[in-house]
PDB file of N, CA and C in Angstrom:
ATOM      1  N   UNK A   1     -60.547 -73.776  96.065  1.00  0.00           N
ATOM      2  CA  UNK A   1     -61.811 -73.606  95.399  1.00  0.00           C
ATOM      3  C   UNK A   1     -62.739 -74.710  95.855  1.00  0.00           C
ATOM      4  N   UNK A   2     -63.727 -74.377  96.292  1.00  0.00           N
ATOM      5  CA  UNK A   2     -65.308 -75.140  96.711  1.00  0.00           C
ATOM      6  C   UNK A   2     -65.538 -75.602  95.762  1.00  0.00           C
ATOM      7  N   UNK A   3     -66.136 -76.648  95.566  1.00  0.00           N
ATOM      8  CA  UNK A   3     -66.727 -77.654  94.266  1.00  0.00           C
ATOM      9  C   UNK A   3     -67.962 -77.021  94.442  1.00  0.00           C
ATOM     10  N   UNK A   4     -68.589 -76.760  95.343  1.00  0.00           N
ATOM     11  CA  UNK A   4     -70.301 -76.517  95.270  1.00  0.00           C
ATOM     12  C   UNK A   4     -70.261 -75.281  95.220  1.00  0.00           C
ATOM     13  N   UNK A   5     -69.548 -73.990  94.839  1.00  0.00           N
ATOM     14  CA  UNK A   5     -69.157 -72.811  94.960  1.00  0.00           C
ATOM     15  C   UNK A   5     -70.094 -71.966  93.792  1.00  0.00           C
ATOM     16  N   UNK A   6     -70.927 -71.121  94.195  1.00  0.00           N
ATOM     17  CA  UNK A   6     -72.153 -70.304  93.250  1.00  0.00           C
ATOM     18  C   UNK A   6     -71.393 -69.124  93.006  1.00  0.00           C
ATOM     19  N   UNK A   7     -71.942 -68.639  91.784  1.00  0.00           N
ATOM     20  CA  UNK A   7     -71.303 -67.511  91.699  1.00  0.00           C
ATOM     21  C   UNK A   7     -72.649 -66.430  91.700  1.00  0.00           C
ATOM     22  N   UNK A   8     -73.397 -66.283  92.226  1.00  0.00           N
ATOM     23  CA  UNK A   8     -75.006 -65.058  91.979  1.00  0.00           C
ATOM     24  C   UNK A   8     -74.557 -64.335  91.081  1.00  0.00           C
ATOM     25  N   UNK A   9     -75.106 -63.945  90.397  1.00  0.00           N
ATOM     26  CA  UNK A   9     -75.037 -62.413  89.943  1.00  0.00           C
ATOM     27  C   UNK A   9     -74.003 -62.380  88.553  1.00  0.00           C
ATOM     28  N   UNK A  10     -73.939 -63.483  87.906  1.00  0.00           N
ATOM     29  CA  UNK A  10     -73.094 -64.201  87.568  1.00  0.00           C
ATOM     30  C   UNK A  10     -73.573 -64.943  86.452  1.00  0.00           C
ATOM     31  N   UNK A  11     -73.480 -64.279  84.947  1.00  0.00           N
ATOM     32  CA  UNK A  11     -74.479 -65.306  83.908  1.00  0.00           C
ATOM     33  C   UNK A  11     -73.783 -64.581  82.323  1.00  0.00           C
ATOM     34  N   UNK A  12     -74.098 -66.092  81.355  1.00  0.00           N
ATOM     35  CA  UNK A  12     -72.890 -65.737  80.384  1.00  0.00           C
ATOM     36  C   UNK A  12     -73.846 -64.626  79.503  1.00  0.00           C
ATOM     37  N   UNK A  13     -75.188 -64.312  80.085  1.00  0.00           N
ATOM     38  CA  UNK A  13     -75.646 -62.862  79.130  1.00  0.00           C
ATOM     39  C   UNK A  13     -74.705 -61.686  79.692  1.00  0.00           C
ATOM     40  N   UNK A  14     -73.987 -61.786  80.856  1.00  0.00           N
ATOM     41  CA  UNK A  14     -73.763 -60.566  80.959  1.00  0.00           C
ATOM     42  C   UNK A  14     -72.414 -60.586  80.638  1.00  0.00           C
ATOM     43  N   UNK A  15     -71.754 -61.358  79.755  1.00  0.00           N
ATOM     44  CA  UNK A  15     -70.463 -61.872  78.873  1.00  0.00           C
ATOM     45  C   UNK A  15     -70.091 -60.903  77.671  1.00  0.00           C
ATOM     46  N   UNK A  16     -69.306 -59.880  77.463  1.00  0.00           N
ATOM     47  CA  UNK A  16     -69.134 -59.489  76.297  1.00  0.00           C
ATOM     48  C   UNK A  16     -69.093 -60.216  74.725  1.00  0.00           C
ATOM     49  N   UNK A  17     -69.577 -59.409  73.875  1.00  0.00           N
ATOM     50  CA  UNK A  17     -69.669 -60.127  73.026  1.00  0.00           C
ATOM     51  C   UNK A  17     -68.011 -60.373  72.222  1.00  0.00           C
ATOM     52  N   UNK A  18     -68.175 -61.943  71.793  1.00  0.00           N
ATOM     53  CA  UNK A  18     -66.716 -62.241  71.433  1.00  0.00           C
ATOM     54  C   UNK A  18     -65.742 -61.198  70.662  1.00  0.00           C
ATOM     55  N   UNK A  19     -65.950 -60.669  70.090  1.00  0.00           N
ATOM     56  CA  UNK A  19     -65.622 -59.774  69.353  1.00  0.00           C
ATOM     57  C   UNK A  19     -64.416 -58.767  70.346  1.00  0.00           C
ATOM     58  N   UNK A  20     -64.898 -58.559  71.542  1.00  0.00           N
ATOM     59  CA  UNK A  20     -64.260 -57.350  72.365  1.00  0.00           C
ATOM     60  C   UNK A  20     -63.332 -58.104  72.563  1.00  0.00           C
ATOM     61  N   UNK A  21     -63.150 -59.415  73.127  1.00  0.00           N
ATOM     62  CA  UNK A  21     -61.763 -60.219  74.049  1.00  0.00           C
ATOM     63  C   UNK A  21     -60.961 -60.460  72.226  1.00  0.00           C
ATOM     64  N   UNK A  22     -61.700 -61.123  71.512  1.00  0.00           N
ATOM     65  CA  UNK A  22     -60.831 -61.691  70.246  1.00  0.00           C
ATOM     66  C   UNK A  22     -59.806 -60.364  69.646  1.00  0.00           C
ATOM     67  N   UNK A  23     -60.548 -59.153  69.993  1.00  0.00           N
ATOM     68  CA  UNK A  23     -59.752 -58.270  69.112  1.00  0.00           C
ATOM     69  C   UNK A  23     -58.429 -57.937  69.884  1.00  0.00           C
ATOM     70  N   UNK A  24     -58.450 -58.138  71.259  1.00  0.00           N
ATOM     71  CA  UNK A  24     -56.698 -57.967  72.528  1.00  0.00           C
ATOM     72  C   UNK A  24     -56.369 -59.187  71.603  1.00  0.00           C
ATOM     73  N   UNK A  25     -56.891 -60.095  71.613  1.00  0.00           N
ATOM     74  CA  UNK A  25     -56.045 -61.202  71.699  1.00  0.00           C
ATOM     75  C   UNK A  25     -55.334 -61.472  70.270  1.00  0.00           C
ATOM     76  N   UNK A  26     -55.824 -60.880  69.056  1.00  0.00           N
ATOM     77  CA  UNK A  26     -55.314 -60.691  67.752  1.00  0.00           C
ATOM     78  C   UNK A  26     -54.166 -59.337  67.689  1.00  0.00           C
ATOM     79  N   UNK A  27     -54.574 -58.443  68.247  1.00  0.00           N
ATOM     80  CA  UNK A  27     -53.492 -57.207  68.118  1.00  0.00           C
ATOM     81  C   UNK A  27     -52.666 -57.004  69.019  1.00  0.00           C
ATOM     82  N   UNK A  28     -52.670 -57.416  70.315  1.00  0.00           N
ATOM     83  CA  UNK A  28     -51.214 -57.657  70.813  1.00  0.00           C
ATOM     84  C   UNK A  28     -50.215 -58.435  70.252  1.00  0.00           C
ATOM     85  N   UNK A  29     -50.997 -60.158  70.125  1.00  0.00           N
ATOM     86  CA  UNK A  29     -49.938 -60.534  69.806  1.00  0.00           C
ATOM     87  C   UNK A  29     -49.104 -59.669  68.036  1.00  0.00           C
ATOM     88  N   UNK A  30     -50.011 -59.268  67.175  1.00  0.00           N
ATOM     89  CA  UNK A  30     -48.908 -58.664  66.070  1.00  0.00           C
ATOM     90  C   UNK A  30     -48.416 -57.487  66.223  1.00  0.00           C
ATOM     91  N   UNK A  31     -48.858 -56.672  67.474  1.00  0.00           N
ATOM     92  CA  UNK A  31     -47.695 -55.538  68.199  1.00  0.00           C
ATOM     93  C   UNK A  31     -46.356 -56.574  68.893  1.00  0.00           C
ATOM     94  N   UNK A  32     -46.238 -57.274  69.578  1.00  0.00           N
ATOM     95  CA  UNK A  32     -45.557 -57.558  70.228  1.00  0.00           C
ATOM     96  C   UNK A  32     -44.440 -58.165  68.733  1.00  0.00           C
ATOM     97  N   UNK A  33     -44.838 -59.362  67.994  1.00  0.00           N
ATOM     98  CA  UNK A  33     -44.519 -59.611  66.676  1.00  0.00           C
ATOM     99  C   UNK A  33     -43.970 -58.308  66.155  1.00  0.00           C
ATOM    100  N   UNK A  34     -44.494 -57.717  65.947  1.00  0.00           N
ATOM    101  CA  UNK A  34     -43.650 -55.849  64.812  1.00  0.00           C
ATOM    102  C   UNK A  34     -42.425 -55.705  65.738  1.00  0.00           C
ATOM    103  N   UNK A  35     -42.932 -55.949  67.956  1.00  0.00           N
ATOM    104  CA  UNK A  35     -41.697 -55.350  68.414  1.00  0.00           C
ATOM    105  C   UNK A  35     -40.276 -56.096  68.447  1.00  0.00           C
ATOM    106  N   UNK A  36     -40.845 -57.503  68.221  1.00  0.00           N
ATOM    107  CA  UNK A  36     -39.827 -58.667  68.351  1.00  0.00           C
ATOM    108  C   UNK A  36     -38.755 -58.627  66.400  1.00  0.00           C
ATOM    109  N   UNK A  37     -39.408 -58.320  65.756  1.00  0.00           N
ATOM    110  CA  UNK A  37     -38.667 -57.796  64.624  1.00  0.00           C
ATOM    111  C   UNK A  37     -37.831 -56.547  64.493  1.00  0.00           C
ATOM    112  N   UNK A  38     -38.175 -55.420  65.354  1.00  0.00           N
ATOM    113  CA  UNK A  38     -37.440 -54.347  65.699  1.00  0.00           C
ATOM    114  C   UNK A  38     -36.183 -55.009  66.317  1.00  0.00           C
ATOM    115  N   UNK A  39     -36.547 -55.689  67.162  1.00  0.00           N
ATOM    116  CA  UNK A  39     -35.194 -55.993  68.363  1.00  0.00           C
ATOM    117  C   UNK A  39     -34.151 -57.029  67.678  1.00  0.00           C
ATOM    118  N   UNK A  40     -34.927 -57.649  66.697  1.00  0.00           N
ATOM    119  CA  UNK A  40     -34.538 -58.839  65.786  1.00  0.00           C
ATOM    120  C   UNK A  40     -33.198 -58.197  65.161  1.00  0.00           C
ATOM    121  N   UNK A  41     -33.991 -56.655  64.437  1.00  0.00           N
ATOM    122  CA  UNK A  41     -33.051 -55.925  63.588  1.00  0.00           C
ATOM    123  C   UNK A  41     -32.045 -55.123  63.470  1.00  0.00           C
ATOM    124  N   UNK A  42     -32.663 -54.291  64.894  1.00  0.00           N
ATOM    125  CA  UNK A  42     -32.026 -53.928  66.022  1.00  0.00           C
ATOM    126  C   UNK A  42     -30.416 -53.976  66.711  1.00  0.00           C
ATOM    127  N   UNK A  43     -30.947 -55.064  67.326  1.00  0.00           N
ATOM    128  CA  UNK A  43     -29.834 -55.723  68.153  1.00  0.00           C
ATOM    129  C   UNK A  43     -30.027 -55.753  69.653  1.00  0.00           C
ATOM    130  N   UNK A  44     -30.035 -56.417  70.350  1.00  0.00           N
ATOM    131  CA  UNK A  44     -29.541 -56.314  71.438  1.00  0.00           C
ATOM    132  C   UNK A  44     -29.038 -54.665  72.682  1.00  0.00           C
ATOM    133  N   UNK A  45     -27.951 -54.617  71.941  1.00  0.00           N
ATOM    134  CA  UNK A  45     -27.396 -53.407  72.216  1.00  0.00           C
ATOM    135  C   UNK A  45     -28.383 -52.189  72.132  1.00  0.00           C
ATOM    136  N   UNK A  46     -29.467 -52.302  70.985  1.00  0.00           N
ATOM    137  CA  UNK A  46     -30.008 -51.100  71.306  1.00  0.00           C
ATOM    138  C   UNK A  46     -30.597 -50.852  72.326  1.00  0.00           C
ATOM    139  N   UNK A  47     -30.605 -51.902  73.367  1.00  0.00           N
ATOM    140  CA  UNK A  47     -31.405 -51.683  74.724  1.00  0.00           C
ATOM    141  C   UNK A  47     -30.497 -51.135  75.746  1.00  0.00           C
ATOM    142  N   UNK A  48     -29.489 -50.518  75.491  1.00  0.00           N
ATOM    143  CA  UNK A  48     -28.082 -50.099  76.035  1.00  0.00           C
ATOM    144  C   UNK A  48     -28.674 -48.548  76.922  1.00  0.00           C
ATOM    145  N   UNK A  49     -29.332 -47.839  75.949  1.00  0.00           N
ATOM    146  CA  UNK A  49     -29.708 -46.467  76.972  1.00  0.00           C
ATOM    147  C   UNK A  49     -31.469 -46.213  76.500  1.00  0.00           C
ATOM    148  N   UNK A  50     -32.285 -46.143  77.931  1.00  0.00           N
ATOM    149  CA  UNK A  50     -33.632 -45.925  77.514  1.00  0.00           C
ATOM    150  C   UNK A  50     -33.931 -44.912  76.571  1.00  0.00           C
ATOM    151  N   UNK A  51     -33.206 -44.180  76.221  1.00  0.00           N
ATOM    152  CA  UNK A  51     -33.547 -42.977  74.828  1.00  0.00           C
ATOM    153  C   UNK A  51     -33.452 -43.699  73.236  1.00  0.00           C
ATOM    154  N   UNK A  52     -32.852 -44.437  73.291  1.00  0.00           N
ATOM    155  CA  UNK A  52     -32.398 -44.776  71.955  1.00  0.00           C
ATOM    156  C   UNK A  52     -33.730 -45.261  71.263  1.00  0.00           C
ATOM    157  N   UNK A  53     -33.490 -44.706  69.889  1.00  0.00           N
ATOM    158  CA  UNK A  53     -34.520 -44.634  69.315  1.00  0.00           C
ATOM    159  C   UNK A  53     -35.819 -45.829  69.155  1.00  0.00           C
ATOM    160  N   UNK A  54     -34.513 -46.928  68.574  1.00  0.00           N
ATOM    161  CA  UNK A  54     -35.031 -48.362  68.922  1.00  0.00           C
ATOM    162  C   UNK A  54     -35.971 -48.654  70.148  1.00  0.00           C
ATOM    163  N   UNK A  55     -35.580 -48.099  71.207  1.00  0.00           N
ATOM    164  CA  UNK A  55     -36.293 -48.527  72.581  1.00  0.00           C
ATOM    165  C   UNK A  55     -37.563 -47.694  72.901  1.00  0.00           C
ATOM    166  N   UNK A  56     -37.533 -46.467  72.405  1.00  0.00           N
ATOM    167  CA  UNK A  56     -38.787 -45.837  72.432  1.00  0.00           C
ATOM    168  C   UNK A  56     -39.702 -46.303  71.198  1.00  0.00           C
ATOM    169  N   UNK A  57     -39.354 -46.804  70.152  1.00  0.00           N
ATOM    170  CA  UNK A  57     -40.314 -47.506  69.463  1.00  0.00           C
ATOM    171  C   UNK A  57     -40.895 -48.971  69.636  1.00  0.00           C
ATOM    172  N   UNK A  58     -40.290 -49.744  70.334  1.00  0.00           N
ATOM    173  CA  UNK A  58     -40.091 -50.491  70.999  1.00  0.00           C
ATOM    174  C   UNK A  58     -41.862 -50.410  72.359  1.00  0.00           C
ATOM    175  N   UNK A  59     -41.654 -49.150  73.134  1.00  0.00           N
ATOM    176  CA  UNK A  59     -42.337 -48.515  73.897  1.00  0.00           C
ATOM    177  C   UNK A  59     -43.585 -48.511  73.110  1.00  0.00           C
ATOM    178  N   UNK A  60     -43.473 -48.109  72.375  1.00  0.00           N
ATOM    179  CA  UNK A  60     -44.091 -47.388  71.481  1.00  0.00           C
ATOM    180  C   UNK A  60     -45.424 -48.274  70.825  1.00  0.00           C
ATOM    181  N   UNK A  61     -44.752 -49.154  70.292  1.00  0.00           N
ATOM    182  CA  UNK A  61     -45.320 -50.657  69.511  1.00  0.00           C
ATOM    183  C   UNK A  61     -46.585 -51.606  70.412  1.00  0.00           C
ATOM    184  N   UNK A  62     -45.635 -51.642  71.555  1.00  0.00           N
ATOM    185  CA  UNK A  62     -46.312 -52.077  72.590  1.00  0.00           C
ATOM    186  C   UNK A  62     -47.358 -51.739  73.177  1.00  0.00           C
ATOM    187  N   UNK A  63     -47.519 -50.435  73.575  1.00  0.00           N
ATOM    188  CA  UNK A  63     -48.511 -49.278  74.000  1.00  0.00           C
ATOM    189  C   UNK A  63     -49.789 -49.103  73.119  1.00  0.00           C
ATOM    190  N   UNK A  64     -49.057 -49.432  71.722  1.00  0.00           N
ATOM    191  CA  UNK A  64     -50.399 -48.885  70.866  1.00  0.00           C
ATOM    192  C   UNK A  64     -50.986 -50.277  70.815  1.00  0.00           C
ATOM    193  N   UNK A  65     -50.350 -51.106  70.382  1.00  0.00           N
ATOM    194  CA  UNK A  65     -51.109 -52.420  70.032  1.00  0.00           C
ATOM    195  C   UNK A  65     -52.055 -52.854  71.150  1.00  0.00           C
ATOM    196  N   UNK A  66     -51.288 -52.666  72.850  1.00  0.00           N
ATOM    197  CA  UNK A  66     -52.341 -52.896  73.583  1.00  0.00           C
ATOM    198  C   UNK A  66     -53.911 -51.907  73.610  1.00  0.00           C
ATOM    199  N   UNK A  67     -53.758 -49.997  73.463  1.00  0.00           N
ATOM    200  CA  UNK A  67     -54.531 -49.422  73.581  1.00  0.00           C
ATOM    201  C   UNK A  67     -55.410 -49.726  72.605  1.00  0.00           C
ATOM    202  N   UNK A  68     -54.739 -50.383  71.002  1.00  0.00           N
ATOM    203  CA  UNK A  68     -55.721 -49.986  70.000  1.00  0.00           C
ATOM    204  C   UNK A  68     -56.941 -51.228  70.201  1.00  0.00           C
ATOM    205  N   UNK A  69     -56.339 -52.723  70.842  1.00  0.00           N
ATOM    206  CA  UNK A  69     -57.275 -53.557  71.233  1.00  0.00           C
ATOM    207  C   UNK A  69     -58.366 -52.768  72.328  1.00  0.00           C
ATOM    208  N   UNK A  70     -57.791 -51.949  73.014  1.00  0.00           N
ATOM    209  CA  UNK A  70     -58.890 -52.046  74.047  1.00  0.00           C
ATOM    210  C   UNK A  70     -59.681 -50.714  73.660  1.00  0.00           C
ATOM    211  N   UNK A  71     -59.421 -50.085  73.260  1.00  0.00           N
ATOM    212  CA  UNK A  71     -60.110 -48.895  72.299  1.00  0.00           C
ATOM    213  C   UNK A  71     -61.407 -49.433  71.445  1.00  0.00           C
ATOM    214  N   UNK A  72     -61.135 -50.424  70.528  1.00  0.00           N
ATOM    215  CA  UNK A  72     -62.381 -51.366  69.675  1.00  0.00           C
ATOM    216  C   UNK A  72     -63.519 -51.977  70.866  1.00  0.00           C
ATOM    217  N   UNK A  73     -62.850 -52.083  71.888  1.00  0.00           N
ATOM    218  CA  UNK A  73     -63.916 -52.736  73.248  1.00  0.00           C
ATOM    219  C   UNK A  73     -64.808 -51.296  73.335  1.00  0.00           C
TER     220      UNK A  73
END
């Protein structure tokens, strides 16, 4: 990286407003949290065959928490 390095075209109006980044950054992490309590309760073992129920909710947890952040954007 250039120390004297410009960026044109490049300005914090054209920055989303906080709101869009804060809301990924609040609902993943308590999807990932819900999925880490599944596995908590779980076990281990339920990661034994990709069907098992555990693991598709698992899938599941993950998927939404990321879409539902980026959905509010």
């Amino acid at each position: 990286m250039q120390v004297g390095m410009t960026t044109p075209g490049l300005s914090l109006q054209q920055a989303p407003h906080l709101s869009i980044p804060a809301s990924f950054f609040l609902t993943v992490p308590l999807s990932m949290l819900l999925a880490g309590c599944i596995l908590m309760f779980a076990g281990a073992r339920s990661l034994s065959h990709p069907w098992d129920p555990q693991v598709i909710a698992l899938t599941h947890v993950g998927t939404v928490g990321v879409l539902s952040a980026q959905r509010r954007a």
